[in-house]
PDB file of N, CA and C in Angstrom:
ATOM      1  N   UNK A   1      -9.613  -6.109   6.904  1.00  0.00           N
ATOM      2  CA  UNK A   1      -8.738  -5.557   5.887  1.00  0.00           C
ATOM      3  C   UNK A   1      -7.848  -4.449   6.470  1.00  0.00           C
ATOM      4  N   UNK A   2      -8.646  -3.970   7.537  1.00  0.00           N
ATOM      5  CA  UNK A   2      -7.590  -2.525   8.148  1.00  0.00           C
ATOM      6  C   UNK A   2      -6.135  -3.469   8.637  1.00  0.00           C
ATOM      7  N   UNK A   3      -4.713  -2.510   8.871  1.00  0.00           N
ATOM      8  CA  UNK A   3      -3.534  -3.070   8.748  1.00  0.00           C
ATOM      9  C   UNK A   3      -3.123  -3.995   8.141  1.00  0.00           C
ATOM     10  N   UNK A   4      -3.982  -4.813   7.133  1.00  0.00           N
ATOM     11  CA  UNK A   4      -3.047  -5.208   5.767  1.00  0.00           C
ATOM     12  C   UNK A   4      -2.517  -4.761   4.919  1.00  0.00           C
ATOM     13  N   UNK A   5      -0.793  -5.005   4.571  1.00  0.00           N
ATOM     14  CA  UNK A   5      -0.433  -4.376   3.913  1.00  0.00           C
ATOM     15  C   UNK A   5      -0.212  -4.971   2.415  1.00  0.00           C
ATOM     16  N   UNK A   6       0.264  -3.699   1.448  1.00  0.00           N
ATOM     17  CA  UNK A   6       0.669  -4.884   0.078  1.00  0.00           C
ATOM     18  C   UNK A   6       1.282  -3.419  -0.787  1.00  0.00           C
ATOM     19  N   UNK A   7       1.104  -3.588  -1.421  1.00  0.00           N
ATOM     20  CA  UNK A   7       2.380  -2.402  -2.577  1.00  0.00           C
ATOM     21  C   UNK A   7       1.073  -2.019  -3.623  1.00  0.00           C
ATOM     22  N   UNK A   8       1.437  -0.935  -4.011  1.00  0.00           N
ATOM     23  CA  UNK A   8       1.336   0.140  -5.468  1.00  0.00           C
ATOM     24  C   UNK A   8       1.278  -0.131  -6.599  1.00  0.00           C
ATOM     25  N   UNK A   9       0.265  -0.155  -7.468  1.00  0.00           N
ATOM     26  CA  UNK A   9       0.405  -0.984  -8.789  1.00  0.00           C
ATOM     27  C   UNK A   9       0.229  -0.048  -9.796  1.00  0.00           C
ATOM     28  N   UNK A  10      -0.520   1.406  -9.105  1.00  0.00           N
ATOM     29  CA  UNK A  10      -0.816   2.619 -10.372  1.00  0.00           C
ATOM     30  C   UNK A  10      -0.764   3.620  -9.022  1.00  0.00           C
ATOM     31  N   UNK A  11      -0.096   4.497  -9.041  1.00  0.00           N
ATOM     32  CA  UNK A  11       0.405   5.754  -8.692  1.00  0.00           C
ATOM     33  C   UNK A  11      -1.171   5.995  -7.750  1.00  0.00           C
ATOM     34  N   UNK A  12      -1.083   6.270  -6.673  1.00  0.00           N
ATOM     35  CA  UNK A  12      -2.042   6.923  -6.110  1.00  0.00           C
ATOM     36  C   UNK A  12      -1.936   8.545  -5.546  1.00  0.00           C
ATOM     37  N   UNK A  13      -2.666   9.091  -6.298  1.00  0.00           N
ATOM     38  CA  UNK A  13      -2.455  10.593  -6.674  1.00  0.00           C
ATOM     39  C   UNK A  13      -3.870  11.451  -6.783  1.00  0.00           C
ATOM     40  N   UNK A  14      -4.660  11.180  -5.093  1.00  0.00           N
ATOM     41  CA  UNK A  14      -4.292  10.394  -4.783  1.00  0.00           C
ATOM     42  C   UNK A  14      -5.346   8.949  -4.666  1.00  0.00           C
ATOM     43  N   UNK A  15      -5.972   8.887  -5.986  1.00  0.00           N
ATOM     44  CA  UNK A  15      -6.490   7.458  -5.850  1.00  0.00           C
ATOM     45  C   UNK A  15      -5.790   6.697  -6.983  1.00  0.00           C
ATOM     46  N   UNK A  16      -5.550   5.628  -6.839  1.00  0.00           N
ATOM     47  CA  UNK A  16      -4.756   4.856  -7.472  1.00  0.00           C
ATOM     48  C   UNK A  16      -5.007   3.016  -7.273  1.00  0.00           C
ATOM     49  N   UNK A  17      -3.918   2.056  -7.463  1.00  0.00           N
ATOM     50  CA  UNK A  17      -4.968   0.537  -7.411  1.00  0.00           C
ATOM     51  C   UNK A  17      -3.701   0.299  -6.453  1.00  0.00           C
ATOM     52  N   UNK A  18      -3.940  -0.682  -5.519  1.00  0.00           N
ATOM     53  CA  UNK A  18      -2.760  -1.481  -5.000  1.00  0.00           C
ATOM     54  C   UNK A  18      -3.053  -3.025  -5.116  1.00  0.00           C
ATOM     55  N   UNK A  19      -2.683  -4.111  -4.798  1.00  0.00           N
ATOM     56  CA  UNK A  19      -2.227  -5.562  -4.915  1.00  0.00           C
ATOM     57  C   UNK A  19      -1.896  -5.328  -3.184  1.00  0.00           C
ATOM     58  N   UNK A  20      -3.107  -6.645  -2.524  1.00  0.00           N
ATOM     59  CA  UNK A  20      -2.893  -6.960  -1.194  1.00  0.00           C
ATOM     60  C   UNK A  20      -3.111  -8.692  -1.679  1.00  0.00           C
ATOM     61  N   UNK A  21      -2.018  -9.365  -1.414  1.00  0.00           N
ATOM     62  CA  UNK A  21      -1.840 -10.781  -1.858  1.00  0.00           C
ATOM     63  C   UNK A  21      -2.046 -11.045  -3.102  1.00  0.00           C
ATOM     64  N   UNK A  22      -3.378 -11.738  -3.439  1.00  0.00           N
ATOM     65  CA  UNK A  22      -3.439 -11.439  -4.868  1.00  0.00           C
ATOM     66  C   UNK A  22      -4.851 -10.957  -5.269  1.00  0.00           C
ATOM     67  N   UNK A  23      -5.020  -9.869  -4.803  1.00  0.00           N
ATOM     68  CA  UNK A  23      -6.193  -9.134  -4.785  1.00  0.00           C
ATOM     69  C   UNK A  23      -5.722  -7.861  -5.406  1.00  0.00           C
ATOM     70  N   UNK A  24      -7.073  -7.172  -6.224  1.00  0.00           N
ATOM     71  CA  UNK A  24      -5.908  -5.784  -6.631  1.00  0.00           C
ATOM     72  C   UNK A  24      -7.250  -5.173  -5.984  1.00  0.00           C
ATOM     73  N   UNK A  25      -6.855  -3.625  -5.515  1.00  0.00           N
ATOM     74  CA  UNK A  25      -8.106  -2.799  -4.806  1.00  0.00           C
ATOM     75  C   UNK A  25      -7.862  -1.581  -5.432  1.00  0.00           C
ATOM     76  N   UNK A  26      -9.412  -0.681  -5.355  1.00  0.00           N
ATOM     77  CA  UNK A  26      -8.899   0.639  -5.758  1.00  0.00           C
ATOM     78  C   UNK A  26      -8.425   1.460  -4.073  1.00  0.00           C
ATOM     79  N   UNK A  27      -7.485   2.131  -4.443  1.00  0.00           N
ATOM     80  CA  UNK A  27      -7.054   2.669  -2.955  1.00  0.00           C
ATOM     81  C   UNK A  27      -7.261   4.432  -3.379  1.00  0.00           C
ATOM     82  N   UNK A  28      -7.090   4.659  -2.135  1.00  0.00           N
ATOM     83  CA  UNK A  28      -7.100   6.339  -1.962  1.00  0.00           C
ATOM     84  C   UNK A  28      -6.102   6.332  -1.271  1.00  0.00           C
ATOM     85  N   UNK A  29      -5.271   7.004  -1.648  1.00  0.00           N
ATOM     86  CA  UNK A  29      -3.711   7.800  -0.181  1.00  0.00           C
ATOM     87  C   UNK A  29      -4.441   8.382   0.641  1.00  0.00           C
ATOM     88  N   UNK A  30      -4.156   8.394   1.643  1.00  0.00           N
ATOM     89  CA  UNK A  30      -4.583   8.971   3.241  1.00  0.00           C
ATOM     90  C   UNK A  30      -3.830  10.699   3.278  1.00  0.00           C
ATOM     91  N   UNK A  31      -4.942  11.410   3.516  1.00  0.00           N
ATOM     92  CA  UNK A  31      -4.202  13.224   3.587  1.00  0.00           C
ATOM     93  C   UNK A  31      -3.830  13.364   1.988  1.00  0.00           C
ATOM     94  N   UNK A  32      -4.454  12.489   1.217  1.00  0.00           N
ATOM     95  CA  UNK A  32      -3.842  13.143  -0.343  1.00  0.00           C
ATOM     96  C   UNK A  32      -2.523  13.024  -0.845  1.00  0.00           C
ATOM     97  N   UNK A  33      -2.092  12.683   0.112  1.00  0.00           N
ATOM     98  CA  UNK A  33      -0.519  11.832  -0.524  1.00  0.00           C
ATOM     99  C   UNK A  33      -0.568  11.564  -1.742  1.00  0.00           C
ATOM    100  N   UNK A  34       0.778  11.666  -2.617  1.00  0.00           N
ATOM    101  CA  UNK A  34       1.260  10.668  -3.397  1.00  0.00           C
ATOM    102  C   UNK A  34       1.845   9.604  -2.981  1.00  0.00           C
ATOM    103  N   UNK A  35       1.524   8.558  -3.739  1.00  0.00           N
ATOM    104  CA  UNK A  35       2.305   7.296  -3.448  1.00  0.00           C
ATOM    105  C   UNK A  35       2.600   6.391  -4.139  1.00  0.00           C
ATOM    106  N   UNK A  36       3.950   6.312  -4.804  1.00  0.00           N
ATOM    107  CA  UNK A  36       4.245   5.439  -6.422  1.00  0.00           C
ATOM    108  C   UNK A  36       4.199   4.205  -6.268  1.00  0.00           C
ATOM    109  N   UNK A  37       3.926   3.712  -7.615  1.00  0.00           N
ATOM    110  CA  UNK A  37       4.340   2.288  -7.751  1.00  0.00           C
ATOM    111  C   UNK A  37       5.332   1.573  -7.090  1.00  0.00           C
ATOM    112  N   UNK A  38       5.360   0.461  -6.737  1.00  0.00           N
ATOM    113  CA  UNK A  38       6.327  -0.396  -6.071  1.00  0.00           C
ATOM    114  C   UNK A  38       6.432  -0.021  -4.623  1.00  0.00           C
ATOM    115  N   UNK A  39       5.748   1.355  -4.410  1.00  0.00           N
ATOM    116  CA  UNK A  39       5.895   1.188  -1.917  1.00  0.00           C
ATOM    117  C   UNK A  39       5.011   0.565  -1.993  1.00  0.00           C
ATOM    118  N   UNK A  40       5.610   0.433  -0.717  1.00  0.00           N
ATOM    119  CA  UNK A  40       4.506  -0.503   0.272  1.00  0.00           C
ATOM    120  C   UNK A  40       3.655   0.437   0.977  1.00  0.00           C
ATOM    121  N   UNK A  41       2.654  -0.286   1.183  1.00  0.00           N
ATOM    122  CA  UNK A  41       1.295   0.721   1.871  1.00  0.00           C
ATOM    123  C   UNK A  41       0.849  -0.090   2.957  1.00  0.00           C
ATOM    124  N   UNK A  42      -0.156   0.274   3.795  1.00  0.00           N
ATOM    125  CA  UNK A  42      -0.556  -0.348   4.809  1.00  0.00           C
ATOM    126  C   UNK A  42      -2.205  -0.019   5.116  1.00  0.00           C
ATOM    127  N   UNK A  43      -2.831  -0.290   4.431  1.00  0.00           N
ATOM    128  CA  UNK A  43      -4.736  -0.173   4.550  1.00  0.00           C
ATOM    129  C   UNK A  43      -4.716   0.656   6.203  1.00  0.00           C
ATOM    130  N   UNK A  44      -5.582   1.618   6.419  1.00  0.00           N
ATOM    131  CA  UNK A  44      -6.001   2.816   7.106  1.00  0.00           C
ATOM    132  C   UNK A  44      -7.339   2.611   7.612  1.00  0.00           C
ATOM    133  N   UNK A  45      -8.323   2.692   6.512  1.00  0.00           N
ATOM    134  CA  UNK A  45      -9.664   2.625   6.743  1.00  0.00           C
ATOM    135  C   UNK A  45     -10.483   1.674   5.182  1.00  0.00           C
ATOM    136  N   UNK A  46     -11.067   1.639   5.204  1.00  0.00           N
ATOM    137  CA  UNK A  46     -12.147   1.016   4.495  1.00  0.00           C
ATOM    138  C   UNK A  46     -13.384   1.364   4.259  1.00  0.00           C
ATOM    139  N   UNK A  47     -13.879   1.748   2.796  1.00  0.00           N
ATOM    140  CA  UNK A  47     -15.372   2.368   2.657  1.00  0.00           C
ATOM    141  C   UNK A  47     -15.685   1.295   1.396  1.00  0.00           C
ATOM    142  N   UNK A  48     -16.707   1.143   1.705  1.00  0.00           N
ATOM    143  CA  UNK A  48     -17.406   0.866   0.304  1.00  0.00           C
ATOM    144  C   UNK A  48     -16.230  -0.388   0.129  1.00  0.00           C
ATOM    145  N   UNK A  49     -15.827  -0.182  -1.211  1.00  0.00           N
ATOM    146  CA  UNK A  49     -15.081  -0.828  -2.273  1.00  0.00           C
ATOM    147  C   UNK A  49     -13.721  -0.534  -2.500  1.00  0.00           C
ATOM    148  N   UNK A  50     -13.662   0.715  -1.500  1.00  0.00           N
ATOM    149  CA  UNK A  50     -12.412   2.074  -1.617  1.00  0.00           C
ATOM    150  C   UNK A  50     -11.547   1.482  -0.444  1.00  0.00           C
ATOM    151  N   UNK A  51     -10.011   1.545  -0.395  1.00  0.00           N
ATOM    152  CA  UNK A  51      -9.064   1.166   0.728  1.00  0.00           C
ATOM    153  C   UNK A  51      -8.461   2.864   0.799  1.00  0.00           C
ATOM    154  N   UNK A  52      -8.613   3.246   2.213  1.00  0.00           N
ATOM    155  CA  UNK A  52      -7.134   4.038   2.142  1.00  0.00           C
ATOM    156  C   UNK A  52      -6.118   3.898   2.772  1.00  0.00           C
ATOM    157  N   UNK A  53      -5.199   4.180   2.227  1.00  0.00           N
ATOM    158  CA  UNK A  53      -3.724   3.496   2.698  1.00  0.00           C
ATOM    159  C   UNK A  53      -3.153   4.620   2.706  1.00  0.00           C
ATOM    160  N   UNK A  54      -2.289   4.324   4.074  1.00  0.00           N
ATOM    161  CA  UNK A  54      -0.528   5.246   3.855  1.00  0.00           C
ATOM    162  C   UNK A  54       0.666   4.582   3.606  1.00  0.00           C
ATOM    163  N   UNK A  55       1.045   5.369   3.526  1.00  0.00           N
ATOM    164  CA  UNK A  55       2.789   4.555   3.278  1.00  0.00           C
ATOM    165  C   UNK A  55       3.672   3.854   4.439  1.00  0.00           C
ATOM    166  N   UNK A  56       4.253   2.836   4.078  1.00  0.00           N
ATOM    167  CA  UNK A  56       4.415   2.151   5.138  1.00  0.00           C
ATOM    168  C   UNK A  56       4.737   0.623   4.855  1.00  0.00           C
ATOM    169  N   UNK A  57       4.985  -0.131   6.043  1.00  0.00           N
ATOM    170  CA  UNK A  57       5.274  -1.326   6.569  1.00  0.00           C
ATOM    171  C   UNK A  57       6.131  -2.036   6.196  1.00  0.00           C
ATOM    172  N   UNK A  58       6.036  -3.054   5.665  1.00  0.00           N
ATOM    173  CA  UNK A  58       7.239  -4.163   5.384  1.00  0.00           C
ATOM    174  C   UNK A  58       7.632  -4.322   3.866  1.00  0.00           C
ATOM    175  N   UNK A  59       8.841  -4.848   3.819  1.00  0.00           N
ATOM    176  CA  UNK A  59       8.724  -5.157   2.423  1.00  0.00           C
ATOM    177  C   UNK A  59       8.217  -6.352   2.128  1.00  0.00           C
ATOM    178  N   UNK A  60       6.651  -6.166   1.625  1.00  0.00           N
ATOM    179  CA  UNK A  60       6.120  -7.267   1.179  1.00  0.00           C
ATOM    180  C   UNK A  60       6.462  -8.604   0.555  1.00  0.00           C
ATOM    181  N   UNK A  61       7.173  -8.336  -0.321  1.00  0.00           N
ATOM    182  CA  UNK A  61       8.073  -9.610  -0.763  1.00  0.00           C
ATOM    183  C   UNK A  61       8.852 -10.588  -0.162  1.00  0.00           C
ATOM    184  N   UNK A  62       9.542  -9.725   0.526  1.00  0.00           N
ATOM    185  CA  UNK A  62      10.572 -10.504   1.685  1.00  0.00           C
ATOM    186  C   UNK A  62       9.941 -10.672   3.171  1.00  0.00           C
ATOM    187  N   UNK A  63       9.200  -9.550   3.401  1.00  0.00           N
ATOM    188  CA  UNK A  63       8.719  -9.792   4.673  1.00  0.00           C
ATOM    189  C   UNK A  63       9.438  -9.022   5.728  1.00  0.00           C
ATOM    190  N   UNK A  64      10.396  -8.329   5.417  1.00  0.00           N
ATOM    191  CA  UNK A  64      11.603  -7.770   6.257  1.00  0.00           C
ATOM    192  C   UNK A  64      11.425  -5.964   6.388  1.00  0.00           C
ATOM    193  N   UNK A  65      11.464  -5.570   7.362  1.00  0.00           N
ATOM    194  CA  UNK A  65      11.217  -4.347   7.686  1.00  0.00           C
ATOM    195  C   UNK A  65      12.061  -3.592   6.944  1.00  0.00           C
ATOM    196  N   UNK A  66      11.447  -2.828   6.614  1.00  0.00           N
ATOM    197  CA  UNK A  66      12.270  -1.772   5.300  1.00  0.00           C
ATOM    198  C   UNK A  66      13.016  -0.846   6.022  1.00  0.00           C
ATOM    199  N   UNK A  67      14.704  -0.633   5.886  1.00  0.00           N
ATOM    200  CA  UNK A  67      15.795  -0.170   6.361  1.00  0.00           C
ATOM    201  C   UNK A  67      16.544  -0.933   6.702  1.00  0.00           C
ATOM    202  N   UNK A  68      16.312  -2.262   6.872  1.00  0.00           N
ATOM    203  CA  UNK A  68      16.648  -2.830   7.784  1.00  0.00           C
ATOM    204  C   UNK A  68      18.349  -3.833   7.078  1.00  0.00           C
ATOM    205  N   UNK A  69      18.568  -3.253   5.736  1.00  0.00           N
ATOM    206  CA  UNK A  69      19.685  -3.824   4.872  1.00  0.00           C
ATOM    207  C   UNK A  69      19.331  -5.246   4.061  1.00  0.00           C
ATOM    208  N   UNK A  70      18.355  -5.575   4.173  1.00  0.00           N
ATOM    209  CA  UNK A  70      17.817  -7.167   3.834  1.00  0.00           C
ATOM    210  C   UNK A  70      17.045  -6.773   3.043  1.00  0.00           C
ATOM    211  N   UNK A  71      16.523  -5.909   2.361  1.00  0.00           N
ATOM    212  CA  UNK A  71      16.009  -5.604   0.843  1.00  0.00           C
ATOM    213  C   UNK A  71      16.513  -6.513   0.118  1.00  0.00           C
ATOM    214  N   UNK A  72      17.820  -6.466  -0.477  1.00  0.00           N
ATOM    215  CA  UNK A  72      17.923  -7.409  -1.226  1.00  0.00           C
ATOM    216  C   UNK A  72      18.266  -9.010  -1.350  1.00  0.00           C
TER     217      UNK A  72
END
């Protein structure tokens, strides 16, 4: 599960849920971050039942590195 990524489904503030494919997890932000709905995150570590994630990686949807003008 470590470096899979997937997006924000309830505000992690900083525990919150994310969606990795079609899985939903409870996550923790990494250092206590906030991290809203709709970023993308990228799994950190793994305890228990708990993911923590930072912010980060691709845009899940498309698959395309975020900046990169191909968002939409």
């Amino acid at each position: 599960m470590i470096l899979k990524r997937g997006v924000v489904i309830k505000k992690c503030n900083p525990e919150g849920k994310v969606r990795i494919g079609n899985e939903i997890w409870i996550a923790v932000a990494k250092d206590e971050t906030e991290i809203n709905v709709g970023e993308n995150i990228i799994v950190c570590d793994v305890k228990g039942m708990k993911l923590f994630v930072e912010k980060g990686g691709v845009n899940v949807q498309l698959g395309r590195p975020l900046g990169s003008g191909l968002e939409n």
